[in-house]
C-alpha atoms as a PDB file:
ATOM      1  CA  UNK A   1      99.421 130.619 164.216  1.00  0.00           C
ATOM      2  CA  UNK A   2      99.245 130.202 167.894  1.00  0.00           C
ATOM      3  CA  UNK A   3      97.673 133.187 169.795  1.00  0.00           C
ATOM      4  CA  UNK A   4      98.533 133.201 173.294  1.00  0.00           C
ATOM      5  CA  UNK A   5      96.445 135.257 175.718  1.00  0.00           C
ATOM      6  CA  UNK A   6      96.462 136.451 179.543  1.00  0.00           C
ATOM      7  CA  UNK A   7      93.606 136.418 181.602  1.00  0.00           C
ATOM      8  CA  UNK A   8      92.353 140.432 182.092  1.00  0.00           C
ATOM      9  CA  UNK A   9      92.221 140.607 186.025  1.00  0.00           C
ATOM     10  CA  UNK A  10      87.982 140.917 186.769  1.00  0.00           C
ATOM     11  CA  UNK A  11      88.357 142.543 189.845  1.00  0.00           C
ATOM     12  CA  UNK A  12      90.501 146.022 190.050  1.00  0.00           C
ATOM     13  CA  UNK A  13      93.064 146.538 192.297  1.00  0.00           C
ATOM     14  CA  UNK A  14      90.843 149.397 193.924  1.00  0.00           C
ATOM     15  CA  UNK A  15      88.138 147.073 194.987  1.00  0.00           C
ATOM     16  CA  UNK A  16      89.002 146.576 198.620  1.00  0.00           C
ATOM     17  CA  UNK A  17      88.831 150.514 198.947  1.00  0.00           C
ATOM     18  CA  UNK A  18      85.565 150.471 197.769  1.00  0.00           C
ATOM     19  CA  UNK A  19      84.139 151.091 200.847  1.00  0.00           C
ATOM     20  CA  UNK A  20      85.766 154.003 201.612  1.00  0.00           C
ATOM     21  CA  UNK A  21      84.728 155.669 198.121  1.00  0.00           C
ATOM     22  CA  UNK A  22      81.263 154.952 199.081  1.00  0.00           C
ATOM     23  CA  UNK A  23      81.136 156.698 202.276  1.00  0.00           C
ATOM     24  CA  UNK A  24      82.798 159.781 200.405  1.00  0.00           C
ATOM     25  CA  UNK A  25      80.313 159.430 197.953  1.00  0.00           C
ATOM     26  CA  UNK A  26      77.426 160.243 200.279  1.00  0.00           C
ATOM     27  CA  UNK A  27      78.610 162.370 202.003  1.00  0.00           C
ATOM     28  CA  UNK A  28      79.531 164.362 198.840  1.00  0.00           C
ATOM     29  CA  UNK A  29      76.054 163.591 197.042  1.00  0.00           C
ATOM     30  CA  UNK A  30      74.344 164.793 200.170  1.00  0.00           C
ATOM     31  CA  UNK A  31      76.274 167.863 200.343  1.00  0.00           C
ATOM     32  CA  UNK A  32      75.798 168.836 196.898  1.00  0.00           C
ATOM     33  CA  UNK A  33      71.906 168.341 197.300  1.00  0.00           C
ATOM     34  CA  UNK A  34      72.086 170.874 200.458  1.00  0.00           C
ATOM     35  CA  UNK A  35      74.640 173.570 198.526  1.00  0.00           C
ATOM     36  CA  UNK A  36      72.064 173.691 195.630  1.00  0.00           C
ATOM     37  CA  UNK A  37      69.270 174.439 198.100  1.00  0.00           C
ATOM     38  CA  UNK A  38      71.349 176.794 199.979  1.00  0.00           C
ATOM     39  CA  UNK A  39      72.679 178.665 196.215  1.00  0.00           C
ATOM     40  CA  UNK A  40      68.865 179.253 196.065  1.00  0.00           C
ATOM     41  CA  UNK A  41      68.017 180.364 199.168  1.00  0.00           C
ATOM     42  CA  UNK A  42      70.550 182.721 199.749  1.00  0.00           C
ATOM     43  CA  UNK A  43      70.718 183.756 195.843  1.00  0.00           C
ATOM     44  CA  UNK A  44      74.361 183.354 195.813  1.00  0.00           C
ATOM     45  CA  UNK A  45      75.527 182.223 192.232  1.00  0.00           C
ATOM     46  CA  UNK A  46      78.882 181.447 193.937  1.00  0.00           C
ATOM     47  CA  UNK A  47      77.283 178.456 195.867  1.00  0.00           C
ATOM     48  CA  UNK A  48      75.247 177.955 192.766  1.00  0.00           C
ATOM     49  CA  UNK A  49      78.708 177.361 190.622  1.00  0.00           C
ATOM     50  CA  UNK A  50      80.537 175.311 193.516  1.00  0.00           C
ATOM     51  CA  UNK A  51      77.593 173.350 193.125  1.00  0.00           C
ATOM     52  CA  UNK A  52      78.480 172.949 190.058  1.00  0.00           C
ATOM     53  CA  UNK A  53      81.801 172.142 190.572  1.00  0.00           C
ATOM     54  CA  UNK A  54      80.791 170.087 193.310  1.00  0.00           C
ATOM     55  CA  UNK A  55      78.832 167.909 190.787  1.00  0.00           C
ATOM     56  CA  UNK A  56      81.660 167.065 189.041  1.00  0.00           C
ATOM     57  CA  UNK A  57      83.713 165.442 191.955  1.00  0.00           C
ATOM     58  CA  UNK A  58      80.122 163.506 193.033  1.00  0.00           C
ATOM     59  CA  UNK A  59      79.828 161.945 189.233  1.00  0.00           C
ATOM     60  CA  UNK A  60      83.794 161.903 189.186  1.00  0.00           C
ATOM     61  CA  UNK A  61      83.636 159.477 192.571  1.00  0.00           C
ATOM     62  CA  UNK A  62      80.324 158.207 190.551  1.00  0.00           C
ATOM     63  CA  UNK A  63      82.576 156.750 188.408  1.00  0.00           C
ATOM     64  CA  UNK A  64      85.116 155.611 189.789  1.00  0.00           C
ATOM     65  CA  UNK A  65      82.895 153.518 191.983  1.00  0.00           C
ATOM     66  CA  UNK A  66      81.565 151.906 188.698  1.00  0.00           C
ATOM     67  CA  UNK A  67      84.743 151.457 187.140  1.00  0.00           C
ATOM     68  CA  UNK A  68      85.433 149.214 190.563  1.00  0.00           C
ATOM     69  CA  UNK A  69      81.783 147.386 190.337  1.00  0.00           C
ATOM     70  CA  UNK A  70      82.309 146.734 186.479  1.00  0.00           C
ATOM     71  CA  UNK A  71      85.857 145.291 187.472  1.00  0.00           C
ATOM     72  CA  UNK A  72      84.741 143.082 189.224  1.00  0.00           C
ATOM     73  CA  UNK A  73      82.196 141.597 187.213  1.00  0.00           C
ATOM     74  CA  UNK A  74      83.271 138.707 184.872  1.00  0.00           C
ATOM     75  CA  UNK A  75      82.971 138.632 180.871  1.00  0.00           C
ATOM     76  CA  UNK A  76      80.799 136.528 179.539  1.00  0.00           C
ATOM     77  CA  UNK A  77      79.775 134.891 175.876  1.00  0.00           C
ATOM     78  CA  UNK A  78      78.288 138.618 174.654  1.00  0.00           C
ATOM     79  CA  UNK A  79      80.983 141.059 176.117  1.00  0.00           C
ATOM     80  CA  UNK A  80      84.135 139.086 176.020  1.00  0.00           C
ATOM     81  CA  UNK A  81      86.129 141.650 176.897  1.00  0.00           C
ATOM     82  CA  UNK A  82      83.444 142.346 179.673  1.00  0.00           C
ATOM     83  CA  UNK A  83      81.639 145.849 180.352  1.00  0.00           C
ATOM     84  CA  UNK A  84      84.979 148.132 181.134  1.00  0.00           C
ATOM     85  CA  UNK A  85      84.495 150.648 178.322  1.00  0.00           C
ATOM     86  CA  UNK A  86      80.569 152.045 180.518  1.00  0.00           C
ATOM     87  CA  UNK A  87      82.994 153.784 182.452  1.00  0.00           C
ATOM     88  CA  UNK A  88      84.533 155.535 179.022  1.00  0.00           C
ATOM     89  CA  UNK A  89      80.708 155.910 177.558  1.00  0.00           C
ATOM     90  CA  UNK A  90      79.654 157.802 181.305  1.00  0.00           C
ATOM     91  CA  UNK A  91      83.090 159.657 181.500  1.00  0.00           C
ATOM     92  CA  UNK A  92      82.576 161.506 177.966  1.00  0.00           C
ATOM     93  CA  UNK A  93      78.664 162.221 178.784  1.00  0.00           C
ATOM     94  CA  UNK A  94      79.848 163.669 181.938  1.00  0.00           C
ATOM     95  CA  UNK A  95      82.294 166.081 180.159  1.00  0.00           C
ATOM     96  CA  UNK A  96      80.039 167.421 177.544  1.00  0.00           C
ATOM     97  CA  UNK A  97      77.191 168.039 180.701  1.00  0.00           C
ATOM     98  CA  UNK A  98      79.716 169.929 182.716  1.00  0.00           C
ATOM     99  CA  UNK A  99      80.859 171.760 179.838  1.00  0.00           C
ATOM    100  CA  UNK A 100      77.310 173.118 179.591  1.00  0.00           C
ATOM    101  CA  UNK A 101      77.065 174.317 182.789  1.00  0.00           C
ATOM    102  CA  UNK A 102      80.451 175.725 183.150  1.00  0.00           C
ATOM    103  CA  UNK A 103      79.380 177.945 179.996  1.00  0.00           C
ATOM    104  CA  UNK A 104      76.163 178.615 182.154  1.00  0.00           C
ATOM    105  CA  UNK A 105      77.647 179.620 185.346  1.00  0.00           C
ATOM    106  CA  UNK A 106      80.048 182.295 182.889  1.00  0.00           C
ATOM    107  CA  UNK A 107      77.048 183.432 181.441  1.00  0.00           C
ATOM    108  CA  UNK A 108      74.832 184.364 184.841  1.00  0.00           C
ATOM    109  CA  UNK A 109      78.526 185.968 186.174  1.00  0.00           C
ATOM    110  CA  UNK A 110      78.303 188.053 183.332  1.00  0.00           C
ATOM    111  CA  UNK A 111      74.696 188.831 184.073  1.00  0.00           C
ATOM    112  CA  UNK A 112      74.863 189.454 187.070  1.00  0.00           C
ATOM    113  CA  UNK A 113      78.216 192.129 186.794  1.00  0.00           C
ATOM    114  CA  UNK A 114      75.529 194.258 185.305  1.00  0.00           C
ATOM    115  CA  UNK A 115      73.624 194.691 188.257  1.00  0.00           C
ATOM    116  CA  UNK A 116      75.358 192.195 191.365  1.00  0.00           C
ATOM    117  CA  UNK A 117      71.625 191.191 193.490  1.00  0.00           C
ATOM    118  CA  UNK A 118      72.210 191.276 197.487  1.00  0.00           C
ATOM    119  CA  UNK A 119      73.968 188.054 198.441  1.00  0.00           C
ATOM    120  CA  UNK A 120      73.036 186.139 202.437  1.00  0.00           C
ATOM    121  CA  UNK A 121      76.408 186.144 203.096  1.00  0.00           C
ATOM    122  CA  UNK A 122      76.109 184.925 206.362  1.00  0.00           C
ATOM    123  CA  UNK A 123      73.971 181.552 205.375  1.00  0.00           C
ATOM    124  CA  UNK A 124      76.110 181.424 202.400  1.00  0.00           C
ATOM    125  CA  UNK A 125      79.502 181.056 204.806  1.00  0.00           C
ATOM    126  CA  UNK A 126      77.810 178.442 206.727  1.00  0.00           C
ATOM    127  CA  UNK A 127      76.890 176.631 203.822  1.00  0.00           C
ATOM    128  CA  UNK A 128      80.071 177.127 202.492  1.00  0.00           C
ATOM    129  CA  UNK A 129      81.913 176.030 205.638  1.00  0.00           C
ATOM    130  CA  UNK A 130      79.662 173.140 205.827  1.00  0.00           C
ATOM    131  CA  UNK A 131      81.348 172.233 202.514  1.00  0.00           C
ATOM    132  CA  UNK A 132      84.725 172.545 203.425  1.00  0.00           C
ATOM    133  CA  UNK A 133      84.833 170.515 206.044  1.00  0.00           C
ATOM    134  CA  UNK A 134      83.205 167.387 204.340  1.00  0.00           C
ATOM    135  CA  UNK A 135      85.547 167.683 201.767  1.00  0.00           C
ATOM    136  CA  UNK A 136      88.376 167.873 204.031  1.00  0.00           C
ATOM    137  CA  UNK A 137      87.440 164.836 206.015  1.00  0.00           C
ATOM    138  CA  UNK A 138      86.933 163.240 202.219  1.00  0.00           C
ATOM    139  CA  UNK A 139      90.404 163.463 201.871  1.00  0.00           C
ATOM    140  CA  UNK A 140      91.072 162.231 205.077  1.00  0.00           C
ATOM    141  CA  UNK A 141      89.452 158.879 204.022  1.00  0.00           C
ATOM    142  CA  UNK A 142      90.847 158.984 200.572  1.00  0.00           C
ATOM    143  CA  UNK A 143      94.473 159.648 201.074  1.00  0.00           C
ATOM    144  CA  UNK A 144      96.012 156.263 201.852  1.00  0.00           C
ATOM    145  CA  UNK A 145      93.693 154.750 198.922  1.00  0.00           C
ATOM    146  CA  UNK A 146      94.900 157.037 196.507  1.00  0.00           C
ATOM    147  CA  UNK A 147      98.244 154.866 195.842  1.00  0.00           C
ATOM    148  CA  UNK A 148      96.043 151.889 195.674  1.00  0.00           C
ATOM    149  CA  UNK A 149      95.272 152.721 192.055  1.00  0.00           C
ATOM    150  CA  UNK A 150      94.552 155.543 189.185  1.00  0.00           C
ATOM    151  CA  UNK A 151      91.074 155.665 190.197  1.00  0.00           C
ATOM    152  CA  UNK A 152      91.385 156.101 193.749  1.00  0.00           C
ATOM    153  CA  UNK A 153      93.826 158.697 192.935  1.00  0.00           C
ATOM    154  CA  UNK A 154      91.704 160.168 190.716  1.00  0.00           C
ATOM    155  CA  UNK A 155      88.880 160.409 193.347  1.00  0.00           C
ATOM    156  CA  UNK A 156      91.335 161.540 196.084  1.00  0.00           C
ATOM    157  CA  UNK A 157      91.734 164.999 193.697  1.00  0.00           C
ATOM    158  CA  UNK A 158      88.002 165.289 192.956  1.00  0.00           C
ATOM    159  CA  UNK A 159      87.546 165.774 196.200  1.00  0.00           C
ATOM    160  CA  UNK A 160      91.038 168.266 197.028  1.00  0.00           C
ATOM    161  CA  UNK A 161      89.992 170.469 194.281  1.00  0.00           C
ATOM    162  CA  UNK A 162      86.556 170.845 195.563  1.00  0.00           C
ATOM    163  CA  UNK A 163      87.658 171.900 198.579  1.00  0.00           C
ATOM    164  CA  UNK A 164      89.874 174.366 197.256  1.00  0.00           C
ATOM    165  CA  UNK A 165      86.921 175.899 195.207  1.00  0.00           C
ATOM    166  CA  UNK A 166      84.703 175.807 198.959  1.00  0.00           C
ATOM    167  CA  UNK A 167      87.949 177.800 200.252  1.00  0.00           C
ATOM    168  CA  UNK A 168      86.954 180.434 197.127  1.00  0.00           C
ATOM    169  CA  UNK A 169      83.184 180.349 198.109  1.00  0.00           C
ATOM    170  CA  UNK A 170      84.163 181.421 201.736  1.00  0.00           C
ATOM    171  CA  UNK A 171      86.533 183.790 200.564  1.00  0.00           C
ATOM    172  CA  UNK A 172      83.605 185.898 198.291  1.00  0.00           C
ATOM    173  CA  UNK A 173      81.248 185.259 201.417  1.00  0.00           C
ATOM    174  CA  UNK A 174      83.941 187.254 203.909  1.00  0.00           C
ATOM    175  CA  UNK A 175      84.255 190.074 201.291  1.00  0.00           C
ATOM    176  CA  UNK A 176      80.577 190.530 200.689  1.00  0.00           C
ATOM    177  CA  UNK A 177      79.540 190.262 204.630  1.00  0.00           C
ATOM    178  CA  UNK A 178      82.624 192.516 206.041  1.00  0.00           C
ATOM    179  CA  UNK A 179      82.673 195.521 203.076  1.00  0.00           C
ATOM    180  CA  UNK A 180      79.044 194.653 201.063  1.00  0.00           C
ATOM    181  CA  UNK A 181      80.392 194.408 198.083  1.00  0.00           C
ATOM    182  CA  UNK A 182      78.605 192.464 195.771  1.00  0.00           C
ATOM    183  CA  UNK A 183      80.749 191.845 192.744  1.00  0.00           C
ATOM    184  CA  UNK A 184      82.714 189.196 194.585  1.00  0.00           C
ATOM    185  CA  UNK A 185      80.121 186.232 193.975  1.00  0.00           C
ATOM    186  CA  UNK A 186      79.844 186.754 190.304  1.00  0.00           C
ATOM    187  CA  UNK A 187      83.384 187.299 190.581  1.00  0.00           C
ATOM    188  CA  UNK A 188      84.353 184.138 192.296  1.00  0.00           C
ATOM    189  CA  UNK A 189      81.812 182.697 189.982  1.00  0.00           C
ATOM    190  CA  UNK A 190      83.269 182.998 187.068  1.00  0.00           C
ATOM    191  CA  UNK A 191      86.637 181.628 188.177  1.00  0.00           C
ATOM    192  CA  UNK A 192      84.760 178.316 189.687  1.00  0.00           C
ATOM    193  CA  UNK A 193      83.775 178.343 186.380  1.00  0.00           C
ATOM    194  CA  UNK A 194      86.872 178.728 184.359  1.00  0.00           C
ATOM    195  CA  UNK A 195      88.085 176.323 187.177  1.00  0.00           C
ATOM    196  CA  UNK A 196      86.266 173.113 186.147  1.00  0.00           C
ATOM    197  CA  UNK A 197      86.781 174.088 181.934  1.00  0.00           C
ATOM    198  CA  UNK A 198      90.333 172.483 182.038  1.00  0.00           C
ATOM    199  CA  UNK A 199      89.684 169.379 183.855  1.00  0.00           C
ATOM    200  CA  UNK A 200      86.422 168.695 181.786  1.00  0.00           C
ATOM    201  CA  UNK A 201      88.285 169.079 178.881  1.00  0.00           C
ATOM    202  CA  UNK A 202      91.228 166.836 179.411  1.00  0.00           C
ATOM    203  CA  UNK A 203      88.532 164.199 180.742  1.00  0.00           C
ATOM    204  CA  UNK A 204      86.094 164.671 177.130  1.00  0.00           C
ATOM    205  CA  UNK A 205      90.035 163.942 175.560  1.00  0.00           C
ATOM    206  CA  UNK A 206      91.205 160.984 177.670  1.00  0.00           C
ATOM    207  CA  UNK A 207      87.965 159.556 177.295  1.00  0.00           C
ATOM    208  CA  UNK A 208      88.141 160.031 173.571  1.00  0.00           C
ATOM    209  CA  UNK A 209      91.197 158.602 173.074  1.00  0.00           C
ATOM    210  CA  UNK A 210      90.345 155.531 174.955  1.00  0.00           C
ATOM    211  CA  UNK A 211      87.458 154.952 172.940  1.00  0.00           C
ATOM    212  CA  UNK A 212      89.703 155.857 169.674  1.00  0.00           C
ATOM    213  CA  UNK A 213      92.121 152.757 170.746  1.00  0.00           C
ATOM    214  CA  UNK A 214      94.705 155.233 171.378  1.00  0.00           C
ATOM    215  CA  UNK A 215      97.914 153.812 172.962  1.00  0.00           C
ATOM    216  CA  UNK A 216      97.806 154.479 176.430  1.00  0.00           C
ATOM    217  CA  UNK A 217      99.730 157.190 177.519  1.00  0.00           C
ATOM    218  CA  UNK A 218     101.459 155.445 180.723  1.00  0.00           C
ATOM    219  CA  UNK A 219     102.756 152.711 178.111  1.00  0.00           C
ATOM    220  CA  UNK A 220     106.280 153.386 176.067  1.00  0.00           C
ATOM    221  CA  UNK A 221     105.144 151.671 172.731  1.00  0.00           C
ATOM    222  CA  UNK A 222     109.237 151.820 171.424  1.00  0.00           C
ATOM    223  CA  UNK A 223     110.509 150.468 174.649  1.00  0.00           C
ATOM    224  CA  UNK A 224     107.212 147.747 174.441  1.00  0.00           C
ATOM    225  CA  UNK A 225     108.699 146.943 170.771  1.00  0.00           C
ATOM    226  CA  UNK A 226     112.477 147.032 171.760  1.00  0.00           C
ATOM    227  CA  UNK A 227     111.685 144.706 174.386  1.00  0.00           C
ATOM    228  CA  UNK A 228     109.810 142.431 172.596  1.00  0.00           C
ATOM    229  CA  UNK A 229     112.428 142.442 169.712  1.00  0.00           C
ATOM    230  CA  UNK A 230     115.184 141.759 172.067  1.00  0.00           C
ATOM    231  CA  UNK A 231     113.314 138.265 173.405  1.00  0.00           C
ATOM    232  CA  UNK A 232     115.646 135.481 172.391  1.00  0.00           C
ATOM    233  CA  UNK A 233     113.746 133.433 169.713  1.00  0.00           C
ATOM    234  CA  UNK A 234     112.464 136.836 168.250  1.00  0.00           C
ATOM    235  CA  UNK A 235     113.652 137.870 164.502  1.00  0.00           C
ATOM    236  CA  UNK A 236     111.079 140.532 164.620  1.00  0.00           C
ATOM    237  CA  UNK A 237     107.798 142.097 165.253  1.00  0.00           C
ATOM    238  CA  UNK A 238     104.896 143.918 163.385  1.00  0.00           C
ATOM    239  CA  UNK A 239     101.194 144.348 163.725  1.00  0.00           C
ATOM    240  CA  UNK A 240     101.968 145.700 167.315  1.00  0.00           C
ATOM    241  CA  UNK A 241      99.153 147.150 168.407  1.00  0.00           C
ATOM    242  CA  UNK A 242      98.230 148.439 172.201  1.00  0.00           C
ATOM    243  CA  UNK A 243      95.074 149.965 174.012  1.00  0.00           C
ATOM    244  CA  UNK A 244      93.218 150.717 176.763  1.00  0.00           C
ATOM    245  CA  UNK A 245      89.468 148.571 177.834  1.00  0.00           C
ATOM    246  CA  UNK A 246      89.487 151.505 180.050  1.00  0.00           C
ATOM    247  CA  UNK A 247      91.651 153.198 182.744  1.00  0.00           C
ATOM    248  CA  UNK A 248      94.293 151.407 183.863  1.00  0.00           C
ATOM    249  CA  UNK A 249      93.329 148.017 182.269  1.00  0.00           C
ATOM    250  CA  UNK A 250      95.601 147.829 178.972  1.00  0.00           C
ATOM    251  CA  UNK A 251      95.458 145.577 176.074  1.00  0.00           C
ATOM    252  CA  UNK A 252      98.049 144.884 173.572  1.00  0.00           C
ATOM    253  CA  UNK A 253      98.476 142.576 170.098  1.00  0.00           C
ATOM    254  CA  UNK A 254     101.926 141.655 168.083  1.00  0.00           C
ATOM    255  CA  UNK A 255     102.275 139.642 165.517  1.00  0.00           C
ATOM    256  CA  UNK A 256     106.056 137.898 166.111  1.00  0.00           C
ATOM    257  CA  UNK A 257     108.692 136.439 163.687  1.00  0.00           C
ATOM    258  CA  UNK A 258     110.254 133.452 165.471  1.00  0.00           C
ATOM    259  CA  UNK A 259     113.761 131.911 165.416  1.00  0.00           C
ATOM    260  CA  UNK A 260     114.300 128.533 165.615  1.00  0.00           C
ATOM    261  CA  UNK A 261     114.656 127.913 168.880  1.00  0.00           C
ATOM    262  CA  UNK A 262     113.213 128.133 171.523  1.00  0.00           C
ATOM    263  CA  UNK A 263     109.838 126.636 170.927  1.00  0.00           C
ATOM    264  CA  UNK A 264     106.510 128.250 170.714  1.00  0.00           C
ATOM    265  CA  UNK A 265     105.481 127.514 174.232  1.00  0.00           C
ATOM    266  CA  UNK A 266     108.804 128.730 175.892  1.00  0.00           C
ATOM    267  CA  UNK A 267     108.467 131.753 173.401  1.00  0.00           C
ATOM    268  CA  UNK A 268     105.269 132.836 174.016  1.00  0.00           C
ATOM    269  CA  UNK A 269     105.639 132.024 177.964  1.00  0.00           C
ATOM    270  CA  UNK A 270     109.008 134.587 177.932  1.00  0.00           C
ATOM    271  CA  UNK A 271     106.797 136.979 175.886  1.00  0.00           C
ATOM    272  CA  UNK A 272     104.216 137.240 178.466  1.00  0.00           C
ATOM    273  CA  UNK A 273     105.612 137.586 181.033  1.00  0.00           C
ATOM    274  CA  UNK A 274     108.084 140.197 179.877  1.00  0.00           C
ATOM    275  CA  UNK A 275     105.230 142.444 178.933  1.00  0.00           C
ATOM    276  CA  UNK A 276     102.878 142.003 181.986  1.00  0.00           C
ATOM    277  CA  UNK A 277     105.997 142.183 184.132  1.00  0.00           C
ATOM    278  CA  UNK A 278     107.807 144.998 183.087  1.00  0.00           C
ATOM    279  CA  UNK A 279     104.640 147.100 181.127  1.00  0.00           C
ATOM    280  CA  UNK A 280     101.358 148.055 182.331  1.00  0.00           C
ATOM    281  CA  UNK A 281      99.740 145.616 180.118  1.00  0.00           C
ATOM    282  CA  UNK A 282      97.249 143.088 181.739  1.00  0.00           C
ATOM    283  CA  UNK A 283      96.036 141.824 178.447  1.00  0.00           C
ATOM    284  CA  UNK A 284      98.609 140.307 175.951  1.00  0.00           C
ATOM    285  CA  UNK A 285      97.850 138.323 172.471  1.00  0.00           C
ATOM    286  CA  UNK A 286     100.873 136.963 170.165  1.00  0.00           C
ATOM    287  CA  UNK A 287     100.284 135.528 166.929  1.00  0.00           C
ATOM    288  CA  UNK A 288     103.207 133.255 166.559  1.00  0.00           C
ATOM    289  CA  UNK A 289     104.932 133.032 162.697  1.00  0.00           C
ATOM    290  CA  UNK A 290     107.664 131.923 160.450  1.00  0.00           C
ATOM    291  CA  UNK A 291     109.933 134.596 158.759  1.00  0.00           C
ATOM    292  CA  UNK A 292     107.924 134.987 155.685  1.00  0.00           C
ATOM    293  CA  UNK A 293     104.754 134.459 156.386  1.00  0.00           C
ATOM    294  CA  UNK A 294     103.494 137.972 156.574  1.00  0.00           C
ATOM    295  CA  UNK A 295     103.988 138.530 153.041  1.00  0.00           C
ATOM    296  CA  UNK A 296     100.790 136.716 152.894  1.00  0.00           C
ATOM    297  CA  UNK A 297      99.124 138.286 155.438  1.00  0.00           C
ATOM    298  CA  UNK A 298      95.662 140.607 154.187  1.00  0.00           C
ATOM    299  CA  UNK A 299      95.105 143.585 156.247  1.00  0.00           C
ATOM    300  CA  UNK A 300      92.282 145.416 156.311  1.00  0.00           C
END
């Protein structure tokens, strides 16, 4: 049994963009400390709930600025496969938070249809407007980096969807400061608030299905198998086995059935780079064997 490994690349290919997710960062954190103040000033729940929203893109970018720090850091004797799967842990905390609050935000809509409270629809514009235009010039930064990798791409939409939800925000302010009625910022609450249900959700499931090993979903396990099985030197393969260490660094395992020829080096060499080359698989590990020998294998 030879096992043949790749080294996983310890810095992601995002890390030279870094920079620019920072700066979006703060100005996003900063902005989301000033809408909070300004939900409570002007008692608009509508500012309240893009707040809301708002958090999401701030721990969203959060994250995605670990996910680069942790990729760059090296394994060592203790975490072999090095510290990838915090990202995972902090994405599935972040889901079940937001899920609380967007139940929150539907519940204080629902209050306040009862009896809408007088809105500052004036500061709550400005505040509002203040939004929209950090968020567009977030995007701005972001859009080049966003074909750098997943994550930047992923950050690049945190921040367009939050400044679709500040376009909402604006919207209720203009009906409540031109006509006075009310009902639009529990209104436009509640759809902020339905808003950020189906993106939290398919984040609590990715997440879960990374930690669950699940075979990552950008990675055709039949065409991985056909491909391996079609190697010359290959009678067959089992045991194959592929995951994610977290997004966009994927991991896979095969036990293989060799021919003859060629021999074990040139094998595993042409298995290697077949997968990393044509997969998205950064992480490969073959267990080399004679037809035969996995009737004895014990699997547990």
């Amino acid at each position: 049994m030879e096992p043949s490994k790749t080294q996983i690349q310890t810095v992601s290919a995002a890390s030279k963009h870094k920079k620019n997710l920072l700066i979006v960062l703060s100005f996003s954190g900063a902005y989301l400390i000033a809408e909070v103040i300004g939900g409570i000033l002007t008692n608009s729940l509508a500012l309240l709930a893009d707040a809301a929203h708002m958090l999401t893109d701030v721990v969203g970018l959060l994250l995605a600025y670990i996910a680069i720090k942790i990729g760059e850091r090296k394994a060592d004797p203790s975490k072999t496969y090095g510290y990838y799967r915090t990202e995972i842990l902090a994405a599935v905390i972040n889901a079940v938070v937001l899920l609380g609050i967007s139940l929150y935000v539907l519940y204080e809509a629902y209050q306040r249809f009862q009896n809408p409270p007088e809105v500052q629809s004036k500061s709550m514009l400005i505040v509002a407007g203040i939004g929209l235009l950090v968020n567009v010039a977030g995007m701005m930064i972001l859009r080049k980096d966003s074909e750098a990798s997943l994550n930047m791409k992923g950050a690049y939409f945190e921040v367009l969807s939050d400044m679709l939800t500040s376009v909402g925000v604006m919207i209720a302010g203009v009906i409540m400061l031109t006509t006075g009625w009310y009902y639009a910022d529990p209104l436009i609450s509640a759809a902020i608030g339905l808003l950020i249900f189906p993106r939290t959700w398919r984040l609590l499931k990715e997440a879960i299905h990374v930690l669950l090993e699940g075979t990552p979903k950008e990675v055709d396990i039949q065409a991985l198998r056909q491909s391996l099985e079609q190697t010359p030197g290959v009678k067959g393969v089992h045991d194959l086995h592929v995951w994610s260490l977290t997004s966009g660094v994927n991991a896979m395992s095969a036990h293989i059935v060799k021919d003859e020829l060629p021999s074990r080096n040139q094998l595993l060499k042409a298995l290697a780079e077949s997968t990393t080359q044509n997969f998205k698989i950064s992480h490969t590990t073959f267990q080399i064997e004679d037809e035969g020998y996995e009737e004895n294998e014990i699997h547990l």
